[in-house]
Every structure is written in structure tokens, then in C-alpha cells.
C-alpha atoms as a PDB file:
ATOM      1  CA  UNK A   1      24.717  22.252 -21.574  1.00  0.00           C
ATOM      2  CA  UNK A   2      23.642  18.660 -22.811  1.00  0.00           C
ATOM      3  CA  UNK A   3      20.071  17.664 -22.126  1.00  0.00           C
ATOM      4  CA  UNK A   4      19.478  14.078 -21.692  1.00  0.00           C
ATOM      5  CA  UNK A   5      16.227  13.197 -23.134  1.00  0.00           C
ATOM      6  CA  UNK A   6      15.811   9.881 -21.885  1.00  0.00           C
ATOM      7  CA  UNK A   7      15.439  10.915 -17.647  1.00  0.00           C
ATOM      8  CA  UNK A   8      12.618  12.871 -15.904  1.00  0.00           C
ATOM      9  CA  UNK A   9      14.499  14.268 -12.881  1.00  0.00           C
ATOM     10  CA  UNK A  10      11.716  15.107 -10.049  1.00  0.00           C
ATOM     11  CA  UNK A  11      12.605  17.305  -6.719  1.00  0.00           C
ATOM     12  CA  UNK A  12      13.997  15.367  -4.163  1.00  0.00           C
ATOM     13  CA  UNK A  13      11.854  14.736  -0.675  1.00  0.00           C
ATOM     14  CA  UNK A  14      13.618  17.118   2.136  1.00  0.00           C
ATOM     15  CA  UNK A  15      11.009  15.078   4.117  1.00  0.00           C
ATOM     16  CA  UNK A  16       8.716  12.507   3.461  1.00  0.00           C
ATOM     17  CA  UNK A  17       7.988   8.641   2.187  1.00  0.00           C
ATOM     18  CA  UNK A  18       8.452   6.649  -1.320  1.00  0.00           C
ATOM     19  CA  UNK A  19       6.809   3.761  -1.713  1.00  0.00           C
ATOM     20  CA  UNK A  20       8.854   1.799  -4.256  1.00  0.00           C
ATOM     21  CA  UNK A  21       8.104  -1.086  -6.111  1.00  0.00           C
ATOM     22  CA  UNK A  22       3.998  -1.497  -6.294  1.00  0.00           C
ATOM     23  CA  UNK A  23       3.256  -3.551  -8.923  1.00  0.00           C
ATOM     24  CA  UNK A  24       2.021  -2.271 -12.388  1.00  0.00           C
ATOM     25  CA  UNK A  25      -1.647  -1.563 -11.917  1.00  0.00           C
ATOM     26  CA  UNK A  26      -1.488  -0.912  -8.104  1.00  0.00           C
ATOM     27  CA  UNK A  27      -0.856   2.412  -7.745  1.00  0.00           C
ATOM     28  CA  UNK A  28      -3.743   4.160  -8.143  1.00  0.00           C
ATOM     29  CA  UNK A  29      -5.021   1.827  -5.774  1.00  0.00           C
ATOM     30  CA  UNK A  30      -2.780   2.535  -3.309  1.00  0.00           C
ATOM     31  CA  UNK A  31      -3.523   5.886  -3.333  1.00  0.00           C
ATOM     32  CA  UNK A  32      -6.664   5.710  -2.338  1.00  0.00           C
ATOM     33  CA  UNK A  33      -6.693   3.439   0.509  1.00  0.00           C
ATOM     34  CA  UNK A  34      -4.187   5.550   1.822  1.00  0.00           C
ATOM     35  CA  UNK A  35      -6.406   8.840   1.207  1.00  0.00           C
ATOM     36  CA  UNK A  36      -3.899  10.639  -0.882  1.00  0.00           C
ATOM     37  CA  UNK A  37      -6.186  12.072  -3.352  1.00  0.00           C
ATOM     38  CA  UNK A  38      -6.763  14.686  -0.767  1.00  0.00           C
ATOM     39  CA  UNK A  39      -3.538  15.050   0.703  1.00  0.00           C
ATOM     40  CA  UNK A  40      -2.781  18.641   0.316  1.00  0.00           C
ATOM     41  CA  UNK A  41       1.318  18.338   0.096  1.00  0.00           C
ATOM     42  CA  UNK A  42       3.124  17.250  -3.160  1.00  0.00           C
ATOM     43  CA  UNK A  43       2.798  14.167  -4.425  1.00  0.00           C
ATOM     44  CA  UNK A  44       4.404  12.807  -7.408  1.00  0.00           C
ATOM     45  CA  UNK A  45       3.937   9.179  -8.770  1.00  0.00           C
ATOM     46  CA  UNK A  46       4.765   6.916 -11.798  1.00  0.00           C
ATOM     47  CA  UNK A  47       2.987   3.987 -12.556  1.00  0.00           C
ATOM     48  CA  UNK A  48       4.798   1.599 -15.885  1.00  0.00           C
ATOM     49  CA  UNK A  49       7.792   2.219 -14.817  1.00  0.00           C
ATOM     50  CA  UNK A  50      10.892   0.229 -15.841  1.00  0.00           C
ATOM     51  CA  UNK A  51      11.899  -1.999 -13.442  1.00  0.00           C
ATOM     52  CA  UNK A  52      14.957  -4.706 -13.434  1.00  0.00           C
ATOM     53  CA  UNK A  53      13.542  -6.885 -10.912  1.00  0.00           C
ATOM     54  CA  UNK A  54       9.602  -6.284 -11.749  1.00  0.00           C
ATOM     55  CA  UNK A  55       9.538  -5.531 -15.308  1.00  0.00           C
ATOM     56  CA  UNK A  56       7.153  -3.043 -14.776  1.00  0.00           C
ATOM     57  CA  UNK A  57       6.896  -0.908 -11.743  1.00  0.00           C
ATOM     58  CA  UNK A  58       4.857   1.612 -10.148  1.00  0.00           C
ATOM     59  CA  UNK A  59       5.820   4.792  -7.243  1.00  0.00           C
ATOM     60  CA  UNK A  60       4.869   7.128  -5.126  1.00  0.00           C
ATOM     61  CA  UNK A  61       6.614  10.220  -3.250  1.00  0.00           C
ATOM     62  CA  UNK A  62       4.626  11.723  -0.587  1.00  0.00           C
ATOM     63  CA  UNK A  63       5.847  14.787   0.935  1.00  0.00           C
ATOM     64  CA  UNK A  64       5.777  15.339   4.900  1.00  0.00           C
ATOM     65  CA  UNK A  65       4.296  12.061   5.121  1.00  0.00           C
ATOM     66  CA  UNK A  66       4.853   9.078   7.522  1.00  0.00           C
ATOM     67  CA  UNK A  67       2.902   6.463   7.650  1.00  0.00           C
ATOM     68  CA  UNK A  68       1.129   4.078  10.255  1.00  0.00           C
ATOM     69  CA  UNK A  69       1.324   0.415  10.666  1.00  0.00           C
ATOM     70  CA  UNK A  70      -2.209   0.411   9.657  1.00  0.00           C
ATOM     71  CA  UNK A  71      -1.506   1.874   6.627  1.00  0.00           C
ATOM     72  CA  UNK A  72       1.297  -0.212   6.072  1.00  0.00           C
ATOM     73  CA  UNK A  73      -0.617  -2.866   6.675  1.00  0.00           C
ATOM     74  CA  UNK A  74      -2.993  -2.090   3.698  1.00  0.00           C
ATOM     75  CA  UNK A  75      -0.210  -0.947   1.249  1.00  0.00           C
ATOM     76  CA  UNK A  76       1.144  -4.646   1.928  1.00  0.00           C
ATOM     77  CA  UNK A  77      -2.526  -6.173   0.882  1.00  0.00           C
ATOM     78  CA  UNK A  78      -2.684  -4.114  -2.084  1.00  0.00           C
ATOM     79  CA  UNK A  79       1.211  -4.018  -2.769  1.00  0.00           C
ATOM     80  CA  UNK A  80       3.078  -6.699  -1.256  1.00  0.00           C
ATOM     81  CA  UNK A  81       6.328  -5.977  -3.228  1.00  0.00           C
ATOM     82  CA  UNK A  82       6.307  -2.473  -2.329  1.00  0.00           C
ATOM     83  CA  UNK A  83       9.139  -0.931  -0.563  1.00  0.00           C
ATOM     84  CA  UNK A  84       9.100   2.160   1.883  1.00  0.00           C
ATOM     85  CA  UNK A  85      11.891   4.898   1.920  1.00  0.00           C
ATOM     86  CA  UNK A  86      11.495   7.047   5.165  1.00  0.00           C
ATOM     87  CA  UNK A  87      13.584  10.393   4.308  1.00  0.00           C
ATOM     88  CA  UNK A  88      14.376  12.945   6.671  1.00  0.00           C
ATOM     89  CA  UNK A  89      16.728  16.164   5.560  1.00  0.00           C
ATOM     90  CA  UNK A  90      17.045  15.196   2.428  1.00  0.00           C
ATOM     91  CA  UNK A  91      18.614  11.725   3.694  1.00  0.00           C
ATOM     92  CA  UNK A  92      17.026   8.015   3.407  1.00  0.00           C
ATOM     93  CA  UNK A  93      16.709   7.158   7.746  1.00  0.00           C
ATOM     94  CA  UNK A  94      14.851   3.527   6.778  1.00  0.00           C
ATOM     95  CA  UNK A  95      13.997   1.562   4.399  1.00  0.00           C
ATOM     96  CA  UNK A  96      11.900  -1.414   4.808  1.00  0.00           C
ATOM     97  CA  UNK A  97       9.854  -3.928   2.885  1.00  0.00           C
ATOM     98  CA  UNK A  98       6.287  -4.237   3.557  1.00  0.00           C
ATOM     99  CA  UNK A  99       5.036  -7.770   4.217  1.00  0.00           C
ATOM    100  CA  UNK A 100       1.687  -9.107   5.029  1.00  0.00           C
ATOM    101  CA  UNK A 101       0.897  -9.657   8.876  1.00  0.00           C
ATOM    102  CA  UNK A 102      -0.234 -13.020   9.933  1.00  0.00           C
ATOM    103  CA  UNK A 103      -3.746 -11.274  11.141  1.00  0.00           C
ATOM    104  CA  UNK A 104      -5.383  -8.174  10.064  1.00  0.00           C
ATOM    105  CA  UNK A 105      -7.498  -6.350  12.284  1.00  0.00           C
ATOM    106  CA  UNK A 106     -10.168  -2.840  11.658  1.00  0.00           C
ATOM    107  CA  UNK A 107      -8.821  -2.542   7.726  1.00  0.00           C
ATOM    108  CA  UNK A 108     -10.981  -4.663   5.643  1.00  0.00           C
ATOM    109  CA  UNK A 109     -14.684  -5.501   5.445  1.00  0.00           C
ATOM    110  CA  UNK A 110     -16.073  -9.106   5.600  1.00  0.00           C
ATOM    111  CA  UNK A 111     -16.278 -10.078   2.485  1.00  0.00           C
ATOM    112  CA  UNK A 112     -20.102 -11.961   3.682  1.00  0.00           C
ATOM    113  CA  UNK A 113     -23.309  -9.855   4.000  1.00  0.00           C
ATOM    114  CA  UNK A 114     -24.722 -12.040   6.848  1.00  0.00           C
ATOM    115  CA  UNK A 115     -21.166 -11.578   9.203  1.00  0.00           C
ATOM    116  CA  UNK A 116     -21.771  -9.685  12.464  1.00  0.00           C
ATOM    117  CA  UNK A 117     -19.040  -6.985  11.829  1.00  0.00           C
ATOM    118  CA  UNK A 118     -21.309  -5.975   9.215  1.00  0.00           C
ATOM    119  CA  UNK A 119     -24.446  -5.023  11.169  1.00  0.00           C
ATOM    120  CA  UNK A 120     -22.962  -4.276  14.710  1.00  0.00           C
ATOM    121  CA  UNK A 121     -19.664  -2.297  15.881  1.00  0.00           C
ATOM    122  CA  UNK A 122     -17.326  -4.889  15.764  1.00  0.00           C
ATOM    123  CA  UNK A 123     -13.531  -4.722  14.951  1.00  0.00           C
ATOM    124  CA  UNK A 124     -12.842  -7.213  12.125  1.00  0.00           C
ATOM    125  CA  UNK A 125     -10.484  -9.329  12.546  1.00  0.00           C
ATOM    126  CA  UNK A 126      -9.413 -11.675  10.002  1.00  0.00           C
ATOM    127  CA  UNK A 127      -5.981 -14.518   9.725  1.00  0.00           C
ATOM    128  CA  UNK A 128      -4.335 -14.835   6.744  1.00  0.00           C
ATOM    129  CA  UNK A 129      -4.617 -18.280   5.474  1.00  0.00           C
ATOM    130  CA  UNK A 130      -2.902 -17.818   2.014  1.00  0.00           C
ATOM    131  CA  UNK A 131      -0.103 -14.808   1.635  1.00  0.00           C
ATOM    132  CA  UNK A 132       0.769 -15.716  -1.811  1.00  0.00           C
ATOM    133  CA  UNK A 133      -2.531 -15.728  -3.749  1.00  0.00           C
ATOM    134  CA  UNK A 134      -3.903 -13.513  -0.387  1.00  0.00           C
ATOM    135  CA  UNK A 135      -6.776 -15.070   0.887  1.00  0.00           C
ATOM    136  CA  UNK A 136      -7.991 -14.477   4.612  1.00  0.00           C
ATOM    137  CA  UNK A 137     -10.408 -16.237   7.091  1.00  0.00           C
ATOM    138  CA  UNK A 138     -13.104 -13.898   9.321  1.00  0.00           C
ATOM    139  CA  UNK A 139     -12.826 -14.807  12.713  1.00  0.00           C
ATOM    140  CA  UNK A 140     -16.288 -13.946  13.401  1.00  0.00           C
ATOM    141  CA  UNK A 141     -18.018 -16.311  10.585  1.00  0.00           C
ATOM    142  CA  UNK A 142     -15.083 -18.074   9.267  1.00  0.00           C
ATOM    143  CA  UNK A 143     -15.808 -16.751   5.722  1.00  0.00           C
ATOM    144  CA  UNK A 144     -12.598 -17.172   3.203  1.00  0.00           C
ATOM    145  CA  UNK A 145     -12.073 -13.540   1.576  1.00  0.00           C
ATOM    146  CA  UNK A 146     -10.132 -13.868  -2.039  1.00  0.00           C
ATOM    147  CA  UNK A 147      -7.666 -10.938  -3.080  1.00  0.00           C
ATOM    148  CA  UNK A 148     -10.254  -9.819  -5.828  1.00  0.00           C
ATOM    149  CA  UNK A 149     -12.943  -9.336  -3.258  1.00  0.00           C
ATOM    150  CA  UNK A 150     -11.313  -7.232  -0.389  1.00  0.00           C
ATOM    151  CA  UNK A 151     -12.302  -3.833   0.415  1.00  0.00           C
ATOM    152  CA  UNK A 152     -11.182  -1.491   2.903  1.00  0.00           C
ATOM    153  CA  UNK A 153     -13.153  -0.203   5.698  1.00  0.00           C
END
């Protein structure tokens, strides 16, 4: 038997979701927004990863594990290259891109101290004014939010 010592061969997913393609650096990141570090079935991810489109790629398999709009929502913020594979039996049933929605509304925290959603119980809601450098506009104090200073609710 010949052992090829330049592949890692991981289990396949009977069920589950990969989220391909998160750029290099994200995936930690996307982990925890998504609350995996305490997600008790198997997870296996890669981060550096050669990638032909990306250079460098990151991913993540998550076992028994479909996932929201909301939650695709804030793996687009964090990871808007990233691509999810939705397998069931062993099979891929969808794959999709992710792609950042025109507003976002209850995932991210106003980015200004003084904003009402920030001392009361109010939703945020916030447009997205820039997708390509992400930057997005409160709709409560009109505050611009940069990609460097979101953070998730």
C-alpha cells in the first residue's frame, strides 16, 4: 500500500455544513460568532490552506449542523467569500455563496456609545452603505460602523 504524504484525508460529513473559502485569518473568527467553540459534535477546520482562487484559504466542517439566515448573515460580514456546502447522506443537497444583505438587523452592536440600541431594548438595524470595504449606517443615530469596529451582539 502507497501512502501519499502530501494529503490529510478527514471523515466525510454523513450530515452537516462546510463553510468553504473564509479568508486566511477569518476562521477562528467565524467560529465564534457562530458559537462553535461549544458545539458538542465534530468539528474539523483548516485555516492556511492552499487555495487556487484565494491563495490562502481557510474551512470549516460542522457536523449535524444547519445554519440560520442570521448566522449566515454574520458568516457573510466576517467572511464574504465563504461558501456553504449543505450535505445530507453523505451527498452535497446545496451549495450557495454567502453575500452581504442590503440591511442587517439584531446581529451587530452600534458601533456609538450614545445610540439608543445601546441603553434601551431596541433591535438594531443598520444599511449597508459600502459592501466592499463593509461599512454600515445605524438607522437609529446614523453612525457609519467600519469593518474593523463591528461586533456582534
Amino acid at each position: 500500500m502507497e501512502i501519499n504524504k502530501t494529503e490529510l484525508k478527514v471523515s466525510a460529513l454523513e450530515n452537516g455544513t462546510v463553510i468553504d473559502h473564509i479568508p486566511q485569518g477569518h476562521v477562528l473568527e467565524v467560529m465564534r460568532i457562530l458559537n462553535l467553540e461549544i458545539f458538542e459534535d465534530q468539528i474539523y477546520f483548516g485555516a492556511n490552506l492552499e487555495s487556487k482562487k484565494y491563495g490562502k484559504k481557510g474551512i470549516i466542517k460542522v457536523s449535524n449542523r444547519f445554519f440560520e439566515d442570521t448566522e449566515i448573515n454574520k458568516i457573510a460580514v466576517v467572511a464574504p467569500t465563504a461558501t456553504l456546502i449543505e450535505i445530507r447522506n453523505y451527498e452535497v443537497t446545496r451549495k450557495t455563496g454567502v453575500s452581504i444583505p442590503d440591511e442587517i438587523h439584531g446581529i451587530i452592536r452600534c458601533f456609538n456609545p450614545k445610540c439608543i440600541t445601546n441603553h434601551e431594548k431596541v433591535t438594531t438595524h443598520f444599511s449597508v452603505v459600502d459592501k466592499d470595504d463593509l461599512k454600515i449606517k445605524c438607522h437609529y443615530c446614523e453612525k457609519i460602523t467600519k469593518k474593523q469596529n463591528i461586533t456582534f451582539v
